[in-house]
N, C-alpha and C. Protein backbone atom coordinates (compact mmCIF):
# COMPACT_ATOMS: atom_id res chain seq x y z
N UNK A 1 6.32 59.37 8.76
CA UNK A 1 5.53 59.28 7.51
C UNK A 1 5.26 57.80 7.20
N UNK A 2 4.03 57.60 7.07
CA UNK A 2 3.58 55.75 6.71
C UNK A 2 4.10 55.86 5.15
N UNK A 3 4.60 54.81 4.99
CA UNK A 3 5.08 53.79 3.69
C UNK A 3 4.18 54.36 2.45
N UNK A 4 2.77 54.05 2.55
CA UNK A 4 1.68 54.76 2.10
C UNK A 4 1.82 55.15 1.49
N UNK A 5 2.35 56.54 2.23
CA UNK A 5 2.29 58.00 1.50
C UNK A 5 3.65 58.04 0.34
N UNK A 6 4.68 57.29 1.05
CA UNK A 6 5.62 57.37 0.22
C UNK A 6 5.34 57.00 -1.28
N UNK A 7 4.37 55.88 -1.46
CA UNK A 7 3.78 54.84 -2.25
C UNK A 7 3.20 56.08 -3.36
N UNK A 8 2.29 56.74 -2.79
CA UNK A 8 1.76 57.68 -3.27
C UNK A 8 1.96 58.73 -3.80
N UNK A 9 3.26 59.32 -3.61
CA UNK A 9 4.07 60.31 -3.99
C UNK A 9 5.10 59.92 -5.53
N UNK A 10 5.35 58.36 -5.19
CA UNK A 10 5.95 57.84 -5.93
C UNK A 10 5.17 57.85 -7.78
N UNK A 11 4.42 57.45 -7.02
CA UNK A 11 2.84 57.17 -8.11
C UNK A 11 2.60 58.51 -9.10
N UNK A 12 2.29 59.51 -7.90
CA UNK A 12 2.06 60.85 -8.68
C UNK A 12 3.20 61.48 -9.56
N UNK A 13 4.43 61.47 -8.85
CA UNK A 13 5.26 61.28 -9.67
C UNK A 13 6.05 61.36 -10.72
N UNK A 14 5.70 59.48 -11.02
CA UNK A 14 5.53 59.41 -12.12
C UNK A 14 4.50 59.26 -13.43
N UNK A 15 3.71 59.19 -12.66
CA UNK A 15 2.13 59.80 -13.26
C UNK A 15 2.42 61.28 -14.33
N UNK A 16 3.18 62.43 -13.26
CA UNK A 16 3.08 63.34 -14.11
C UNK A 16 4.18 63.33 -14.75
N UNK A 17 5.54 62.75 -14.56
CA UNK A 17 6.92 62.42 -15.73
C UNK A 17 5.80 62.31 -17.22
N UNK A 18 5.01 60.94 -17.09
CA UNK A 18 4.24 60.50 -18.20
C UNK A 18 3.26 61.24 -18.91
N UNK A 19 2.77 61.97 -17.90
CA UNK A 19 1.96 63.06 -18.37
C UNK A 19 2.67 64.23 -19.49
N UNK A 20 3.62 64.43 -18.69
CA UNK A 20 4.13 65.47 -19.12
C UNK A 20 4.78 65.45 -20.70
N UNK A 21 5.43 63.81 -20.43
CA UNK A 21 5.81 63.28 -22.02
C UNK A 21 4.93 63.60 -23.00
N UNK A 22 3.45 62.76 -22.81
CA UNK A 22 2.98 62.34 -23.73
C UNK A 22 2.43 64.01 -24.30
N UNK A 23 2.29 65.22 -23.25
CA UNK A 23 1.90 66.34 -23.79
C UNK A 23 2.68 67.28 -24.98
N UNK A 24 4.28 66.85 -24.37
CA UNK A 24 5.42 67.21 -24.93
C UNK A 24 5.48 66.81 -26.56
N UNK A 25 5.26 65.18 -26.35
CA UNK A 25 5.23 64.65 -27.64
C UNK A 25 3.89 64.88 -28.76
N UNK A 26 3.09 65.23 -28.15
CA UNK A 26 1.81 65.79 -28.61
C UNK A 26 2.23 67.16 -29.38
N UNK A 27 2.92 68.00 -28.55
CA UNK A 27 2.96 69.20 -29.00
C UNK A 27 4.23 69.37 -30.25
N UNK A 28 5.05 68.84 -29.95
CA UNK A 28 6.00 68.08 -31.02
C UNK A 28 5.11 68.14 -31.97
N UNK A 29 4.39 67.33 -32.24
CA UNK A 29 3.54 66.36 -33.34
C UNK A 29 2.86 67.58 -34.08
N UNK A 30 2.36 68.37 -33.18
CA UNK A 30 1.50 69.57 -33.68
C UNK A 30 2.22 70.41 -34.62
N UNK A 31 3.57 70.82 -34.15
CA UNK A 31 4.28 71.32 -34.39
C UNK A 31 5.36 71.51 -35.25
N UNK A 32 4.85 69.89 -36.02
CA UNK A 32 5.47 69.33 -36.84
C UNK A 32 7.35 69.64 -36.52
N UNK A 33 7.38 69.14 -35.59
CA UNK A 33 9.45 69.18 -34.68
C UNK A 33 9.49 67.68 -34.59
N UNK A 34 9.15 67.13 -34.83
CA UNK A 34 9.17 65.18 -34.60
C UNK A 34 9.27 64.93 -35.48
């Protein structure tokens, strides 16, 4: 496996960790639970 890909996996990731937060905390918000 090239470095690359590792690079890339890494990325996505945490791409979606962040994603996933900011939806979480969104829905919180909606939800008035925050």
């Amino acid at each position: 496996m090239p470095p690359i890909v590792g690079c890339l996996i890494a990325v996505l990731f945490v791409g979606a960790i962040g994603i996933g937060r900011a939806l979480y905390g969104f829905w919180l918000k909606k939800h008035g639970k925050l």
